[in-house]
N, C-alpha and C. Protein backbone atom coordinates (compact mmCIF):
# COMPACT_ATOMS: atom_id res chain seq x y z
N UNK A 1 -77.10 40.10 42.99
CA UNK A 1 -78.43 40.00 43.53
C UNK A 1 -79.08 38.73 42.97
N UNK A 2 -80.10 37.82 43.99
CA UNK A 2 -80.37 36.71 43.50
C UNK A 2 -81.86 37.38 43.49
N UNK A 3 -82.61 36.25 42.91
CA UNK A 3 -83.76 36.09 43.22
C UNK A 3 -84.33 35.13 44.32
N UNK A 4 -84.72 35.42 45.44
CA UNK A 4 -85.22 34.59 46.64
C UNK A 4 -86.41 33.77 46.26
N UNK A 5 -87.41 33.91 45.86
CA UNK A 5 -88.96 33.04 45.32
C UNK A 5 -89.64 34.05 45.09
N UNK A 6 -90.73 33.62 44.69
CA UNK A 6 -92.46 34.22 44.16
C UNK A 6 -93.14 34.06 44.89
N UNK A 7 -93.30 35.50 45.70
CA UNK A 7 -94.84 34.79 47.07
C UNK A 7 -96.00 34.49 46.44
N UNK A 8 -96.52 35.48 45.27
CA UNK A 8 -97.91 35.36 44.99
C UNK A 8 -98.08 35.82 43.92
N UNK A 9 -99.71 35.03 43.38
CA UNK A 9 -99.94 35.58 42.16
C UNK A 9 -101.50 36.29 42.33
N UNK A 10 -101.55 37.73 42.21
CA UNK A 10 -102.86 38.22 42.38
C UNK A 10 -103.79 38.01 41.37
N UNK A 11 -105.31 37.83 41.81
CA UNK A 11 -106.62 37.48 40.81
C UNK A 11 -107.50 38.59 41.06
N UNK A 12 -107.52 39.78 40.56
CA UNK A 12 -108.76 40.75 40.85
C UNK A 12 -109.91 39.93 40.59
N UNK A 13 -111.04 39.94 41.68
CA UNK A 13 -111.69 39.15 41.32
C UNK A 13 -113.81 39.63 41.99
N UNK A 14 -114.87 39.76 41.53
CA UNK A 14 -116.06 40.26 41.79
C UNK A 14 -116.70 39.21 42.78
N UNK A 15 -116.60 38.38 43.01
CA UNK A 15 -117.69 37.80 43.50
C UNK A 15 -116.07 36.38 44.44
N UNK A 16 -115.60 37.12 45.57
CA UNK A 16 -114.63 36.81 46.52
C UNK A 16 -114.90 35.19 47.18
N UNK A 17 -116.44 35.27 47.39
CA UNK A 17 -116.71 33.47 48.22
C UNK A 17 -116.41 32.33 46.78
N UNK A 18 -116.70 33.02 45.86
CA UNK A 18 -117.23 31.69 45.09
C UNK A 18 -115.39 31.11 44.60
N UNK A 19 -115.33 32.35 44.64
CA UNK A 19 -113.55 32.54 44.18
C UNK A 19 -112.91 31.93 44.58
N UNK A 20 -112.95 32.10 46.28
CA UNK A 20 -111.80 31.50 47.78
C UNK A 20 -112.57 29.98 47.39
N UNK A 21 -113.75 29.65 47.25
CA UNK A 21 -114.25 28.74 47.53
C UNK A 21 -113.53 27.31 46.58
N UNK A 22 -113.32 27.89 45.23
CA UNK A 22 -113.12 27.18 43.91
C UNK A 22 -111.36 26.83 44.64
N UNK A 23 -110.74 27.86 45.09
CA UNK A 23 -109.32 27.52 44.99
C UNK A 23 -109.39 26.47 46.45
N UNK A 24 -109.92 26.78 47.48
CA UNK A 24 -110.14 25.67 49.07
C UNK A 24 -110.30 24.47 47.87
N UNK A 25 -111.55 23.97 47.12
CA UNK A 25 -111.84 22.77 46.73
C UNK A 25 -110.90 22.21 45.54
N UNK A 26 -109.56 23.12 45.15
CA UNK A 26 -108.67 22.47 44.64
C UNK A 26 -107.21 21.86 45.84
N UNK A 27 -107.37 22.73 47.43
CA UNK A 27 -106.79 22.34 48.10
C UNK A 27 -105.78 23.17 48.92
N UNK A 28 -106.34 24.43 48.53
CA UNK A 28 -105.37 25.46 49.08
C UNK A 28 -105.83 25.87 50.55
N UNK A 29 -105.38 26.15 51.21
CA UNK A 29 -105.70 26.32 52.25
C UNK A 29 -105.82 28.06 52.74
N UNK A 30 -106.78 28.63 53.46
CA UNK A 30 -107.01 29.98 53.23
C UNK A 30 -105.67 30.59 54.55
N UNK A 31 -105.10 31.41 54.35
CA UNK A 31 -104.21 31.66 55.30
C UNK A 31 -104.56 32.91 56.16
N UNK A 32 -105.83 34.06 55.48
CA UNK A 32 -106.06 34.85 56.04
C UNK A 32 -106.54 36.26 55.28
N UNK A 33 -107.19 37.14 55.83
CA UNK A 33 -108.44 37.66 54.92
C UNK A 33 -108.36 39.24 55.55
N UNK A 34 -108.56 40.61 54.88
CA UNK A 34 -108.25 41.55 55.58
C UNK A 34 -108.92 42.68 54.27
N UNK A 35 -108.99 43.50 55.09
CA UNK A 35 -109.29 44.93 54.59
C UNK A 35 -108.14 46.15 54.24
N UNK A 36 -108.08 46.43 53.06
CA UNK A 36 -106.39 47.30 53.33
C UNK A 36 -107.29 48.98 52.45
N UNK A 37 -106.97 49.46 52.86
CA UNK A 37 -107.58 51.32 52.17
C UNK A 37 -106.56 52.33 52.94
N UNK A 38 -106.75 53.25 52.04
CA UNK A 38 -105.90 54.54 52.22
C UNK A 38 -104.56 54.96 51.20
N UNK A 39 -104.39 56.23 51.96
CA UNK A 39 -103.44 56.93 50.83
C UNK A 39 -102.25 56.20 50.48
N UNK A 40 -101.51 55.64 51.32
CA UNK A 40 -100.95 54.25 50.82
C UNK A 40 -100.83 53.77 50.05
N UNK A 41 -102.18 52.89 50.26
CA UNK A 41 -102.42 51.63 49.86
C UNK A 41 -102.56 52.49 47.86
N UNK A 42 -103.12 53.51 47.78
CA UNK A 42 -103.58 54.07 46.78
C UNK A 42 -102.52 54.53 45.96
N UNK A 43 -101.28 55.14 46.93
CA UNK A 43 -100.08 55.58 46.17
C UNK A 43 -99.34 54.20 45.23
N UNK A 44 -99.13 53.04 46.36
CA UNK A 44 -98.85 51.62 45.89
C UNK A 44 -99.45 51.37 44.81
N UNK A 45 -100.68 51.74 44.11
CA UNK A 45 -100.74 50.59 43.35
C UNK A 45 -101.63 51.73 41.98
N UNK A 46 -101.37 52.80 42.93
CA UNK A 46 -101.67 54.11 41.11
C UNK A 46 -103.31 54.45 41.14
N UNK A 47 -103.68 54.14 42.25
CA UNK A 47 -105.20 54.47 42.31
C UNK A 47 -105.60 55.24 43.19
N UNK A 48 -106.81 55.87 43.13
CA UNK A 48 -107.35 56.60 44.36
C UNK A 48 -108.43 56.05 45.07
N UNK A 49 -108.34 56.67 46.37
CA UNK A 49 -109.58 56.18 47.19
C UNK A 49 -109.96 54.65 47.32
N UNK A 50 -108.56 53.77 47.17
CA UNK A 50 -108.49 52.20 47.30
C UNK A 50 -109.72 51.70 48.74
N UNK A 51 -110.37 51.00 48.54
CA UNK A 51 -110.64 50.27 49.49
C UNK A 51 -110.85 48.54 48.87
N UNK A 52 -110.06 47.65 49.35
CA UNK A 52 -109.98 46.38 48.81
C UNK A 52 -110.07 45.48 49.91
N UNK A 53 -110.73 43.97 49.77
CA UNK A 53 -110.70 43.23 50.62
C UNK A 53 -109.59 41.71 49.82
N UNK A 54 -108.77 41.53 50.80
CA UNK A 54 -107.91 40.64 50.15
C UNK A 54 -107.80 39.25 50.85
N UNK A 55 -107.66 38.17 50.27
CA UNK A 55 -107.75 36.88 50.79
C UNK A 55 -106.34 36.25 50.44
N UNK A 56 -105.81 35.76 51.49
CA UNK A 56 -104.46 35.02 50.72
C UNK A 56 -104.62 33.50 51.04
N UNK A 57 -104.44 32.48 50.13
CA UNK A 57 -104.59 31.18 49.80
C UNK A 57 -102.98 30.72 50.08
N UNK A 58 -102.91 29.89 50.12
CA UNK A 58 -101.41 29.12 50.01
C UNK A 58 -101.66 27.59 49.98
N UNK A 59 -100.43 27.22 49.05
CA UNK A 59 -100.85 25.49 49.08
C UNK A 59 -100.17 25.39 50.22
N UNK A 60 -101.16 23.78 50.41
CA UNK A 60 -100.40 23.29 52.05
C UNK A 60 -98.97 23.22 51.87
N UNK A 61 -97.94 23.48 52.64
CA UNK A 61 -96.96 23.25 52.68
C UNK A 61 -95.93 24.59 52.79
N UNK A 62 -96.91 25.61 52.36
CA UNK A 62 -96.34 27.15 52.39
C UNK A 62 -95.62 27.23 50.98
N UNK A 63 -95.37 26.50 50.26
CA UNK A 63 -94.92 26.75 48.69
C UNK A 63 -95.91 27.40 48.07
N UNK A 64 -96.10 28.93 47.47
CA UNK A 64 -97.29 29.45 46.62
C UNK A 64 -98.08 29.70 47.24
N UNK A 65 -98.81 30.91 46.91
CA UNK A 65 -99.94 31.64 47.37
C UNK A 65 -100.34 32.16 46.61
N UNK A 66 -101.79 32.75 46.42
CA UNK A 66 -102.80 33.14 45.25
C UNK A 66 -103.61 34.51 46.00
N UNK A 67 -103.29 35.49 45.64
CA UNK A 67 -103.78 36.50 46.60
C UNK A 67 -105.33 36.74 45.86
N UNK A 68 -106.14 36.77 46.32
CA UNK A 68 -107.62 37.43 45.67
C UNK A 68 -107.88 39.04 46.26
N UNK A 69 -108.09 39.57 45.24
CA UNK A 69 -108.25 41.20 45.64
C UNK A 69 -110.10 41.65 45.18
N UNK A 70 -110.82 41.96 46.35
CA UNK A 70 -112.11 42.54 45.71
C UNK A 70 -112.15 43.82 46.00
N UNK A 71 -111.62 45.05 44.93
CA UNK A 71 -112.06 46.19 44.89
C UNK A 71 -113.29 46.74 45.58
N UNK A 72 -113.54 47.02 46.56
CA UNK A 72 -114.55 47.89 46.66
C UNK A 72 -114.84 49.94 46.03
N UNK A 73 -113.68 49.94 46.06
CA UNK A 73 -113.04 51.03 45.45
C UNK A 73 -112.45 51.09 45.33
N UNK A 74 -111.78 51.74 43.71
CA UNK A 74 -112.62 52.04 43.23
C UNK A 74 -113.62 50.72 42.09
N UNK A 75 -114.12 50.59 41.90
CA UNK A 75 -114.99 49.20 41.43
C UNK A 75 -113.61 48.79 40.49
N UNK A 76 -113.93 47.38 40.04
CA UNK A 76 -112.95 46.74 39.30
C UNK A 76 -113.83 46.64 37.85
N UNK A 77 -112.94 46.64 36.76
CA UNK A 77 -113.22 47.04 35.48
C UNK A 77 -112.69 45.72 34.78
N UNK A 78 -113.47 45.02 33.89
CA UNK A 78 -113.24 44.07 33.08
C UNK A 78 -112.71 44.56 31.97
N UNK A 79 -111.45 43.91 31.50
CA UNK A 79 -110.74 44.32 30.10
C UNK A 79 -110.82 43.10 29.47
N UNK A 80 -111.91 42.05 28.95
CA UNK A 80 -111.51 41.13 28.72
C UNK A 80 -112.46 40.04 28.72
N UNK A 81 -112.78 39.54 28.14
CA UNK A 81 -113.55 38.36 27.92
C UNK A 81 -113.36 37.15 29.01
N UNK A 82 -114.44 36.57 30.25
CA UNK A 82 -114.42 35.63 31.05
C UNK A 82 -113.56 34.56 30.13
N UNK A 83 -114.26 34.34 29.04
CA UNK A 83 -113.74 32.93 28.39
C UNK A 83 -112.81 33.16 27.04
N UNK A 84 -111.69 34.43 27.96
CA UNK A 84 -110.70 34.30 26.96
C UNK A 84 -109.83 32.63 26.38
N UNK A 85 -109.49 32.34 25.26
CA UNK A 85 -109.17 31.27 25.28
C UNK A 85 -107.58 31.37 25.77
N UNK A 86 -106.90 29.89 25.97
CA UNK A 86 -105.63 29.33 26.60
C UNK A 86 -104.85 30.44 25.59
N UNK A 87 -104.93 30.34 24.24
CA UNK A 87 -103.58 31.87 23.34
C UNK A 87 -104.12 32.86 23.19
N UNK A 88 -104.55 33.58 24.48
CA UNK A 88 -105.04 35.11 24.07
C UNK A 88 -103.76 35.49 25.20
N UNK A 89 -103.22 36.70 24.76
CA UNK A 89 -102.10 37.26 25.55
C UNK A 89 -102.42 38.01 26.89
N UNK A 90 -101.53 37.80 27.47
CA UNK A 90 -101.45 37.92 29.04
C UNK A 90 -101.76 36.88 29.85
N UNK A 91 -101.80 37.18 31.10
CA UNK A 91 -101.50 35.92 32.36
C UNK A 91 -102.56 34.71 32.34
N UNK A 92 -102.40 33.47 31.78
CA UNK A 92 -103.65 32.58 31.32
C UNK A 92 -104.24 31.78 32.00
N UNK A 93 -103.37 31.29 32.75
CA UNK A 93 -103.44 30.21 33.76
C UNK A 93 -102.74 29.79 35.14
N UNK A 94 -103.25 29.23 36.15
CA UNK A 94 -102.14 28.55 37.18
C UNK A 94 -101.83 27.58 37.19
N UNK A 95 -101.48 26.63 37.73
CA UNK A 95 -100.94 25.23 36.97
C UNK A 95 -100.82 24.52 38.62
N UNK A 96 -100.98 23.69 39.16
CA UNK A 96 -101.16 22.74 40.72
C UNK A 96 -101.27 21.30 40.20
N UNK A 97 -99.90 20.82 40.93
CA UNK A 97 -99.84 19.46 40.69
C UNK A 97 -100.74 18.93 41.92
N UNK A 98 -101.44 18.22 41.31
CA UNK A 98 -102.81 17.34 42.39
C UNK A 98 -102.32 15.32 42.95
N UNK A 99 -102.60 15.31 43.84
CA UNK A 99 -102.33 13.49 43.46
C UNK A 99 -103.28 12.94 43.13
N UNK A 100 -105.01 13.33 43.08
CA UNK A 100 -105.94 12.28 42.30
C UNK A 100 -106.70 13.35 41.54
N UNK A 101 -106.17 13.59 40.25
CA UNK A 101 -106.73 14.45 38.98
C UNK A 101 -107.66 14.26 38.86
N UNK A 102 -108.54 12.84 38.69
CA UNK A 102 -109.90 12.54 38.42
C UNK A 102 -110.71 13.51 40.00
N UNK A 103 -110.67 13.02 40.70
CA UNK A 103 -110.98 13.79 42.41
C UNK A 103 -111.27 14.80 42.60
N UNK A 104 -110.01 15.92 42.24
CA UNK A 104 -110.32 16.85 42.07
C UNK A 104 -111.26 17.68 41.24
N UNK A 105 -111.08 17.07 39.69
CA UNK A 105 -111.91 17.65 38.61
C UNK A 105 -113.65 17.40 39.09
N UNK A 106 -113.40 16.21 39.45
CA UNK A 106 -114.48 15.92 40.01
C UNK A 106 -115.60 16.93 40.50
N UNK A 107 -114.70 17.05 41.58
CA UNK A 107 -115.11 18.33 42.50
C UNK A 107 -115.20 19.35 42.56
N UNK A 108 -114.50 20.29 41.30
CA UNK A 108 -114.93 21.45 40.88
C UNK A 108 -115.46 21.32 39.88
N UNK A 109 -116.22 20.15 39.14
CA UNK A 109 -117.02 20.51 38.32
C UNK A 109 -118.25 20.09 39.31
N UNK A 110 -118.64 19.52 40.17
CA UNK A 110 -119.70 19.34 41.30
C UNK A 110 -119.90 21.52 41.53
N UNK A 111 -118.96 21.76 41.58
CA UNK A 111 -118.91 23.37 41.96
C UNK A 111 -119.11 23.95 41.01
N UNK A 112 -119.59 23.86 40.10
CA UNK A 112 -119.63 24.79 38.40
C UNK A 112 -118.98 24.74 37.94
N UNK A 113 -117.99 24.79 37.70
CA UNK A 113 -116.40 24.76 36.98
C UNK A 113 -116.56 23.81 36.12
N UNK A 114 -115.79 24.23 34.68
CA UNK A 114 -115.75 23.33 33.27
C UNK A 114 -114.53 22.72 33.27
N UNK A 115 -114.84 22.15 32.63
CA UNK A 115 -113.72 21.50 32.02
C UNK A 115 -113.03 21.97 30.53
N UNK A 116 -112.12 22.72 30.38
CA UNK A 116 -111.95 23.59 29.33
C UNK A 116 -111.91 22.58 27.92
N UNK A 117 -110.85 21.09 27.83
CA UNK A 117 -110.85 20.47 26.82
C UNK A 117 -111.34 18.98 27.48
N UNK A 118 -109.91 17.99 27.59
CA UNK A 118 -110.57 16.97 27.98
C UNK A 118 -109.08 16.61 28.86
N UNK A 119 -109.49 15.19 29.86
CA UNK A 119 -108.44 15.33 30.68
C UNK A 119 -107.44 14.36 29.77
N UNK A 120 -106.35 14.63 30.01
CA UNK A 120 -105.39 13.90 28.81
C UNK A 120 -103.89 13.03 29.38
N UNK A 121 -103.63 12.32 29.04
CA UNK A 121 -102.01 11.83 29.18
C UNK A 121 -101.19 12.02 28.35
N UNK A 122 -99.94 12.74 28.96
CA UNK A 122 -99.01 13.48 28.07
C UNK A 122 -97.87 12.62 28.51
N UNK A 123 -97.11 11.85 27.18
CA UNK A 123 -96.27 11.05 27.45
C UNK A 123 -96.27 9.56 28.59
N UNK A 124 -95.61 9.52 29.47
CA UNK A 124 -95.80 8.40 30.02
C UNK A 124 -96.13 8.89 31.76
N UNK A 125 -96.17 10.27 32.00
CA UNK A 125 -95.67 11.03 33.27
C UNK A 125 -96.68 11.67 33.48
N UNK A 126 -97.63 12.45 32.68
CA UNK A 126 -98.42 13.11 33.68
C UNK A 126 -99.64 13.23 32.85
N UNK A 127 -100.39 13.11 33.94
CA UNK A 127 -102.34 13.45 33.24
C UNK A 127 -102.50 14.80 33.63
N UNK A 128 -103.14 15.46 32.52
CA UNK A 128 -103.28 16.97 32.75
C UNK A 128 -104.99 17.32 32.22
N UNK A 129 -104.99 18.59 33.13
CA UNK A 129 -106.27 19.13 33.17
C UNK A 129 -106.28 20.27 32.77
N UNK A 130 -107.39 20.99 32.24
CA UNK A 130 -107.48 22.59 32.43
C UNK A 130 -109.00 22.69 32.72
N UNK A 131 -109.43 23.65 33.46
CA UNK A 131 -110.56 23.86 34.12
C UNK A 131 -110.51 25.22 34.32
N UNK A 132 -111.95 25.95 34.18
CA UNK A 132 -112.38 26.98 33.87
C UNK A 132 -113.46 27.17 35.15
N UNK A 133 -112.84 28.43 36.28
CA UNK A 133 -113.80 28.52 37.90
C UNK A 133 -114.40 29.92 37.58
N UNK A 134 -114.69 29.62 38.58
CA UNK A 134 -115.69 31.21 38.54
C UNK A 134 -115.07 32.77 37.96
N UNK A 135 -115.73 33.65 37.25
CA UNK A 135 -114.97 34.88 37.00
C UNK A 135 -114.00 34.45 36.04
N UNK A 136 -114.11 33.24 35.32
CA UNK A 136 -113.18 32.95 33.70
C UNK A 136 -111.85 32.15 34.41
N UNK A 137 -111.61 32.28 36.04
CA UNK A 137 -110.81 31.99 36.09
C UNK A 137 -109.72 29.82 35.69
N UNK A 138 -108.65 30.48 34.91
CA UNK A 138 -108.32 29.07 34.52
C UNK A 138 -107.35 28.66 35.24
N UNK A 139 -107.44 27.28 35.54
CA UNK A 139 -106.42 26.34 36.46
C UNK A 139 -105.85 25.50 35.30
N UNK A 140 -104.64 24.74 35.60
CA UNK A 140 -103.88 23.54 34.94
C UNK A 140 -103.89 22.29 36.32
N UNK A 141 -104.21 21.33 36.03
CA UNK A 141 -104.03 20.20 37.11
C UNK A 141 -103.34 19.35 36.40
N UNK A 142 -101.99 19.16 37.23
CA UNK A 142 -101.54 18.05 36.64
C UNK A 142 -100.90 16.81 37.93
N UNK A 143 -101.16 15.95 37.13
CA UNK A 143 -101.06 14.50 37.89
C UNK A 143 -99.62 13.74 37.77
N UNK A 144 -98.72 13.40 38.53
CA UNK A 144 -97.70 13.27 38.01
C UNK A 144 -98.28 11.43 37.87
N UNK A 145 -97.71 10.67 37.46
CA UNK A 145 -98.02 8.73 37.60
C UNK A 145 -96.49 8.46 38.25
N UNK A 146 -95.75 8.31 39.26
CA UNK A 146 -94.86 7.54 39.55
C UNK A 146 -94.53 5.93 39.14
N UNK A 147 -93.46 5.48 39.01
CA UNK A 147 -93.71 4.13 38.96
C UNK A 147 -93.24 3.54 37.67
């Protein structure tokens, strides 16, 4: 048995526009948006009385997708500090290679979004970012330099 790919990485997430909005202005493109509830959906995933609205993102090209899930039921429960830092355990970050790093950062900090340290050059190959969007959520941008 192989492994075929990774469709997606889910973000439970409260406040869904600002969310979809932060990942569109890094460049993802929205692929499509839906309502899923019932005994199902509830057996799947160990809960009762599910009602969720889900958004799926994908970078252009169909490589990766970022699913956003907003609980409507049963409400979603924070375990966790928005501004856990980069070594607190469990899932920390996503990581999107960009072609103009400055551009982008740009633009989600125009959108609220921090800048977690500072933007940096690592070795001779790539400028890297980390940025902090709505709901704690953290990105990695990295820039490759060809040439």
């Amino acid at each position: 048995m192989t492994l075929q790919r990774m469709d997606n990485v889910l973000i439970v997430v409260d406040d869904l526009e600002a969310v979809k909005a932060f990942f569109v202005e890094i460049g993802m493109e929205l692929e499509g948006e839906s309502t899923v509830e019932g005994p199902s959906v509830g057996r799947l995933v160990g809960l009762e009385n599910v009602r969720c609205t889900i958004a799926m993102l994908r970078v252009p090209g169909g490589h990766g997708r970022v699913e956003l899930d907003k609980f409507h039921t049963p409400a979603a429960v924070r375990d966790g500090s928005e501004a856990a830092p980069v070594n607190a355990l469990g899932l920390r970050r996503i990581m999107f290679a960009v072609d103009d790093l400055d551009e982008v950062v740009s633009r989600l900090l125009a959108h609220g979004a921090k800048l977690l340290g500072e933007v940096v050059q690592y070795g001779d190959t790539f400028r890297l970012a980390y940025v902090r969007g709505p709901e704690g959520i953290l990105v990695a941008l990295a820039e490759e330099r060809r040439g």
